[in-house]
Protein backbone atom coordinates (compact mmCIF):
# COMPACT_ATOMS: atom_id res chain seq x y z
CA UNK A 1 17.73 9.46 -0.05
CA UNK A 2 17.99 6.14 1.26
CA UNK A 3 19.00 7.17 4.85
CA UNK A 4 15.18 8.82 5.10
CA UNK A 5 13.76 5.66 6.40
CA UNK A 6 11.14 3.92 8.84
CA UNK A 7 12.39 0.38 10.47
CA UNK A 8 9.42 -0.98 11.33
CA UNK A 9 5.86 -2.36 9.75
CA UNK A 10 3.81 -0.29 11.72
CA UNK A 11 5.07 3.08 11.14
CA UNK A 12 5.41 2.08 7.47
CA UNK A 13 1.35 1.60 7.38
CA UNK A 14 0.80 4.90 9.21
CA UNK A 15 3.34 6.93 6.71
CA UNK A 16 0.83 5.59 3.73
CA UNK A 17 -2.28 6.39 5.51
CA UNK A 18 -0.67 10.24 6.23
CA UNK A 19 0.55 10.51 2.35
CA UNK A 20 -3.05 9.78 0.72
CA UNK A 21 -4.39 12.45 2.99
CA UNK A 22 -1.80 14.74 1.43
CA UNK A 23 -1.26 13.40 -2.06
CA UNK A 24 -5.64 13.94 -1.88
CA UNK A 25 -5.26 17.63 -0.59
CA UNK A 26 -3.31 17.83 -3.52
CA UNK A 27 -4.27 17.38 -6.24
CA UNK A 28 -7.29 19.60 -5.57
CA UNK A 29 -5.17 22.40 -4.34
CA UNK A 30 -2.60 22.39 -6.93
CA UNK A 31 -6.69 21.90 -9.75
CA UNK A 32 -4.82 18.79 -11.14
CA UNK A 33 -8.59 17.99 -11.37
CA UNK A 34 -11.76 18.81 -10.66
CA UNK A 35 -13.20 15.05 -10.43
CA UNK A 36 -14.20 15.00 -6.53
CA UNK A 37 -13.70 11.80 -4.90
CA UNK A 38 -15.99 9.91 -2.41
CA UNK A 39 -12.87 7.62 -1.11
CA UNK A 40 -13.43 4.26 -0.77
CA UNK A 41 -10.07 2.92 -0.09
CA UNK A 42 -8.95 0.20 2.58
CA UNK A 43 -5.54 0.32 2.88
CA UNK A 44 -3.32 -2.52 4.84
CA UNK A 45 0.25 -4.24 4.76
CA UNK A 46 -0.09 -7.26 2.31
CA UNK A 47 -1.68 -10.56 3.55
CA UNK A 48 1.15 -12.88 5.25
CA UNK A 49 1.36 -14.92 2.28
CA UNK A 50 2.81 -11.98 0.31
CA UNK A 51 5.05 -11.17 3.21
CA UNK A 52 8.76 -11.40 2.52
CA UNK A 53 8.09 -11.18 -1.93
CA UNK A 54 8.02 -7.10 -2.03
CA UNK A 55 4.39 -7.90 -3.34
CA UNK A 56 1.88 -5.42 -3.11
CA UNK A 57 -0.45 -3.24 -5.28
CA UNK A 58 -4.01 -1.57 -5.95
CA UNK A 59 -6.79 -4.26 -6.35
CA UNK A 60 -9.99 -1.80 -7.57
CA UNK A 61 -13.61 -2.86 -7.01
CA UNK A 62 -13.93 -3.08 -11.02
CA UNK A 63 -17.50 -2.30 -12.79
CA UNK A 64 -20.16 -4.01 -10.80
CA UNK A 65 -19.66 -2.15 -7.51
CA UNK A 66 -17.27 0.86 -8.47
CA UNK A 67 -17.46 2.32 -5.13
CA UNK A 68 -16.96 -1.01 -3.09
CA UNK A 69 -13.64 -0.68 -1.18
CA UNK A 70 -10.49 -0.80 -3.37
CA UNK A 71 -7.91 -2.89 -1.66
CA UNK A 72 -4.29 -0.94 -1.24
CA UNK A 73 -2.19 -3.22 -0.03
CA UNK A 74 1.35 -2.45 0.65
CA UNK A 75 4.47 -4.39 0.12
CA UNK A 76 5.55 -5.61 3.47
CA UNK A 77 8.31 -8.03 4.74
CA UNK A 78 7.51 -9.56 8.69
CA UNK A 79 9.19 -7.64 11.45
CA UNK A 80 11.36 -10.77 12.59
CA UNK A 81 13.13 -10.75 9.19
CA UNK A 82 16.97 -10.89 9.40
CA UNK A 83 18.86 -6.90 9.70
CA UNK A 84 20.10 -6.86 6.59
CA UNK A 85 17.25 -7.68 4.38
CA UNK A 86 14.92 -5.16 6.23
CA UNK A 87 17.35 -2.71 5.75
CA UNK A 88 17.31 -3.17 2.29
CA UNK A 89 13.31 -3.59 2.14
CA UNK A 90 13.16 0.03 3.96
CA UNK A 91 16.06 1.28 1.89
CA UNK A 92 14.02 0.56 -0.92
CA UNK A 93 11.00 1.90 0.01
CA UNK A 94 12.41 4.58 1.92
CA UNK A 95 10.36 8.08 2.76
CA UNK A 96 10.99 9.93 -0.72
CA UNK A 97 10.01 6.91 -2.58
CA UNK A 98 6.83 6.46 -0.54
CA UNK A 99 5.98 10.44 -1.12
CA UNK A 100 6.90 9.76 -4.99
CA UNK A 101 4.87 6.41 -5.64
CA UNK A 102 1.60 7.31 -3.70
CA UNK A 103 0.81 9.55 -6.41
CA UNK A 104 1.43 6.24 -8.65
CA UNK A 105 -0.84 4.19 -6.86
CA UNK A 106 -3.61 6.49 -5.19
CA UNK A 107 -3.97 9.78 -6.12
CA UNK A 108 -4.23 10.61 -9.11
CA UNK A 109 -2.75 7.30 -10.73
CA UNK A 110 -4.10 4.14 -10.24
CA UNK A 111 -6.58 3.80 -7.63
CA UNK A 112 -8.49 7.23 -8.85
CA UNK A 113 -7.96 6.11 -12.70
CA UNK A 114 -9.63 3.09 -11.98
CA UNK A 115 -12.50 3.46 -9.90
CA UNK A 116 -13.49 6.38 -12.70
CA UNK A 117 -12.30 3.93 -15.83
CA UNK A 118 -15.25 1.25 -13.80
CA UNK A 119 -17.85 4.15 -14.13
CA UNK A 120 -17.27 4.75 -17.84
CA UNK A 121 -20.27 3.11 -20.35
CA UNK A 122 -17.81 1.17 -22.44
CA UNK A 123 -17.37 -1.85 -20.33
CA UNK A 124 -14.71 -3.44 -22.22
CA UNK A 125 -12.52 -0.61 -21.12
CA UNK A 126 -13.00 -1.41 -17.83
CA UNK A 127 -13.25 -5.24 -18.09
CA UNK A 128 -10.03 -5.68 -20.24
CA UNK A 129 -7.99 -2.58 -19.34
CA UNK A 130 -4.88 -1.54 -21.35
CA UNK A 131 -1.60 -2.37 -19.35
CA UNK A 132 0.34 0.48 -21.35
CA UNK A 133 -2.64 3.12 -20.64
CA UNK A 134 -3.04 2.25 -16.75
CA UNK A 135 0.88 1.91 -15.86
CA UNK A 136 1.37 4.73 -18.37
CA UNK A 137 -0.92 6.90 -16.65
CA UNK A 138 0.71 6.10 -13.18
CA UNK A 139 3.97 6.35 -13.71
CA UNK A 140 3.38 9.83 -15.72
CA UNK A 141 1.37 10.84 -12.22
CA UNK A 142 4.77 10.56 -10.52
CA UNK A 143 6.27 13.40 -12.88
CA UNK A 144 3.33 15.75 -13.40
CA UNK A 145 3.06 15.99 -9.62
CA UNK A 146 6.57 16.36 -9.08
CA UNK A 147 6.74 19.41 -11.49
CA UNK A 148 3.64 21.03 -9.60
CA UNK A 149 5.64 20.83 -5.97
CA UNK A 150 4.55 17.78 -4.50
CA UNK A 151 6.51 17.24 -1.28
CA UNK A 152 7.99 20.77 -1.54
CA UNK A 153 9.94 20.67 -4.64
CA UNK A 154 12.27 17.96 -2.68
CA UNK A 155 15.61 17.10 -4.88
CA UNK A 156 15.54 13.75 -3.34
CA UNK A 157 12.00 12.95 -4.07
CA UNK A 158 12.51 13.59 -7.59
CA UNK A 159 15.62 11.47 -7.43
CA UNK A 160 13.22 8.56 -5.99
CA UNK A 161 10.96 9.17 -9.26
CA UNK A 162 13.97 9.13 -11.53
CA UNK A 163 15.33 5.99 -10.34
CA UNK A 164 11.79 4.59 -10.29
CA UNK A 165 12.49 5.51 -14.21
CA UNK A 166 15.71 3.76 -14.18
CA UNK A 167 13.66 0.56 -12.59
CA UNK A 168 10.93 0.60 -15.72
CA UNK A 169 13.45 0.71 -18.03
CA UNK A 170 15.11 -2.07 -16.69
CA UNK A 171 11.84 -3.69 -15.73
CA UNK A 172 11.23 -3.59 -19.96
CA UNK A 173 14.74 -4.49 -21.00
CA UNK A 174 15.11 -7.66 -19.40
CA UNK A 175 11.56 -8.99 -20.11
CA UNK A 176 13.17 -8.41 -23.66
CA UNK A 177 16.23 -10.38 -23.12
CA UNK A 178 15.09 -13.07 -21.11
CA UNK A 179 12.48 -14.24 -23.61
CA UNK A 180 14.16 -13.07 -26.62
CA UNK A 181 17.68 -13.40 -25.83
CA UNK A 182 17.99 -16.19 -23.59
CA UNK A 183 19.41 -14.32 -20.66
CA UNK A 184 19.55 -16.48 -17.50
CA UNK A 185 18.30 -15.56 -14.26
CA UNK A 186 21.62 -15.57 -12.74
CA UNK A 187 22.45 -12.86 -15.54
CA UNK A 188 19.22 -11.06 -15.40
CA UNK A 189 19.67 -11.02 -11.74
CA UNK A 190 23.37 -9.45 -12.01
CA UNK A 191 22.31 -7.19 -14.57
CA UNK A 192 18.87 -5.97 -12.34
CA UNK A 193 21.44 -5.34 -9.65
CA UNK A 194 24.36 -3.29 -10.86
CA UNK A 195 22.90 -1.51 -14.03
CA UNK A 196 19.39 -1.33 -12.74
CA UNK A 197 20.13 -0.31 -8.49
CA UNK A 198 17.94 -2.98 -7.34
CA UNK A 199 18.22 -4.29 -4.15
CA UNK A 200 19.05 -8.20 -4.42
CA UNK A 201 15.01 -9.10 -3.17
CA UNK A 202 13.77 -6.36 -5.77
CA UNK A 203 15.64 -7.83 -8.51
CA UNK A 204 14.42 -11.20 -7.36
CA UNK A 205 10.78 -10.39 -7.28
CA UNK A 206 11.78 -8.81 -10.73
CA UNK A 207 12.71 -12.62 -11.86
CA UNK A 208 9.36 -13.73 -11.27
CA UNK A 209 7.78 -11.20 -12.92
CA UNK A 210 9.34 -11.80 -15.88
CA UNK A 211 8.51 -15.18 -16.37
CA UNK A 212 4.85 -14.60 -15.44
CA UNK A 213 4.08 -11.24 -16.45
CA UNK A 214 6.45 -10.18 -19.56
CA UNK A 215 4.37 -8.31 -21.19
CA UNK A 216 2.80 -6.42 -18.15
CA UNK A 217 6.44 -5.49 -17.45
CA UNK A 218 7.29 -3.36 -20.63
CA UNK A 219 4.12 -1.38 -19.81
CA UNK A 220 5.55 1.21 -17.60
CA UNK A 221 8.09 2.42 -19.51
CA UNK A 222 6.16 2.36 -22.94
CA UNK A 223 3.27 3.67 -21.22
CA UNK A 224 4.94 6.67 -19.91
CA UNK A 225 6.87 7.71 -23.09
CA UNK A 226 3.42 7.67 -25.23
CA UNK A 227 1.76 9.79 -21.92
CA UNK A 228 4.71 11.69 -21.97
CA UNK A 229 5.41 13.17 -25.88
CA UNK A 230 1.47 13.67 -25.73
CA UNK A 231 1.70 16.00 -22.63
CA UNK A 232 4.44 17.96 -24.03
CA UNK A 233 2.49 18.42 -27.28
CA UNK A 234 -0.64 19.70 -25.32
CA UNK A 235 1.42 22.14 -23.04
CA UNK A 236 2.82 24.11 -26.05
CA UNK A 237 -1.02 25.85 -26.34
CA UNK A 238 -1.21 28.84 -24.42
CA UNK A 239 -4.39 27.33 -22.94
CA UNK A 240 -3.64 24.63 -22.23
CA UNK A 241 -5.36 23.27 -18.90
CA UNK A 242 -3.51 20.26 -16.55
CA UNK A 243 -6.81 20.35 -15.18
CA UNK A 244 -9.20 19.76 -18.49
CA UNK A 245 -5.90 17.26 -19.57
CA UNK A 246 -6.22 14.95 -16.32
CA UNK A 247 -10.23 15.24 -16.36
CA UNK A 248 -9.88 13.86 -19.89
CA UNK A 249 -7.85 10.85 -18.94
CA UNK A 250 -9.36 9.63 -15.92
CA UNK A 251 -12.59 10.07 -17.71
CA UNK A 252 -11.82 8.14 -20.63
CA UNK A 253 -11.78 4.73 -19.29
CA UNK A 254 -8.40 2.52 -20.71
CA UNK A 255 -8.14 3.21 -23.59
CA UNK A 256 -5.36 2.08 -26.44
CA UNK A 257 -2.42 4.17 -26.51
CA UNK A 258 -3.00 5.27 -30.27
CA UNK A 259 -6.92 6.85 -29.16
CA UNK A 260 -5.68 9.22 -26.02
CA UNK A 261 -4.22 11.90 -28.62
CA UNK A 262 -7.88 12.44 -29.76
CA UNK A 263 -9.48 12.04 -26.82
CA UNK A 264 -7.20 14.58 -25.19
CA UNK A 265 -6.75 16.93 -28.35
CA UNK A 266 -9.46 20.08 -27.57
């Protein structure tokens, strides 16, 4: 999986910009939904002052101007950067991953979630969205696409979305024990590493996150398992509709965990 790689910052922009294309095409070929999309997306390597952290992410236009530009900025690390760590960067991030996680962050998780969650008429959804729902919602993107042939049914690209499982769970479990258990970073580090396959940056970046952002960091895994048992329930009706399902969600602004059963239920 790893060996599937591109080297070099500029080719990694242009392999983005090609996958939203496709991950678009998709989800309209494969009626994951019938919500049409007038893209307003700028998408660029991360600022220089993220350079070198792993650091990137979707940063939507919110409420006020839902179809100003959402900013899709992708993690980056500078071209001059020693062998070894950008062969780990690109490991990481290597051409499965990328097919698996654009579905996470563009289409249909976060950047098409959001810009219809700023439309919806109860702004305090939009205003003060729900970590679990949004990251949720993402990371169960990842799987419903990969069971509908995105990238061609590709072993290795569902092995990219598996360990991107492995990396929530981990991602949760040491937000637990560092603030509840006293774990160290040297130990949360070690731990990230060898139980959780992160590359030694990753599980650095990781570090930070959990001291600024431990809650935020529990919401991908908790997220997905509520997303998860209630798309399992809804697929046992014979009429059940992936289409009507995502149409639902994206629809529904972010919402608490405990409300999408309802809102999804006929």
């Amino acid at each position: 999986m790893e060996s599937h790689r591109v080297n070099n910052s500029a080719d990694f922009l242009e392999q983005f910009i090609t996958l939203i294309d496709k991950a678009e095409n998709f989800i309209y070929e494969k009626k994951i939904t019938s919500i049409k999309d007038s893209r307003s997306l700028h998408t660029a390597l991360s600022p220089s002052h993220f350079a070198g952290a792993a650091i990137g992410g979707v940063y939507p236009a919110g409420p006020f101007d839902p179809d100003a530009d959402t900013l899709f900025y992708l993690p980056t690390i500078p071209d001059n950067s020693p062998d070894e760590v950008k062969d780990g960067f690109y490991r990481s991030f290597n051409d499965h991953f990328n097919k698996m996680i654009i579905t996470h962050e563009i289409f249909p998780g976060h950047y098409f979630q959001l810009k219809e969650s700023s439309r919806n008429p109860h702004i305090v959804r939009t205003v003060f969205g729900d970590d679990l729902f949004i990251e949720g919602w993402a990371t169960l993107c990842e799987q419903l696409t990969l069971d509908r042939g995105w990238d061609d049914n590709n072993i290795l690209t569902r092995l990219a979305h598996l360990r991107k499982r492995l990396e929530n769970a981990v991602r949760a479990y040491s937000s637990v024990q560092v603030h509840c258990k006293g774990w160290s970073k040297d130990r949360m580090l070690t731990f990230a590493v060898e139980k959780g396959l992160l590359a030694p940056q990753f599980a650095e970046n990781l570090w930070h996150r959990v001291i600024n952002s431990p809650f935020q960091l529990t919401s991908y895994f908790l997220g997905f398992r509520q997303f998860d048992m209630i798309l399992k329930k809804r697929e046992k009706n014979p009429k059940f509709s992936i289409q009507k399902f995502c149409d639902k969600i994206l629809t529904s602004g972010s919402m608490p965990l405990d409300l999408i059963d309802e809102a999804t239920g006929s």
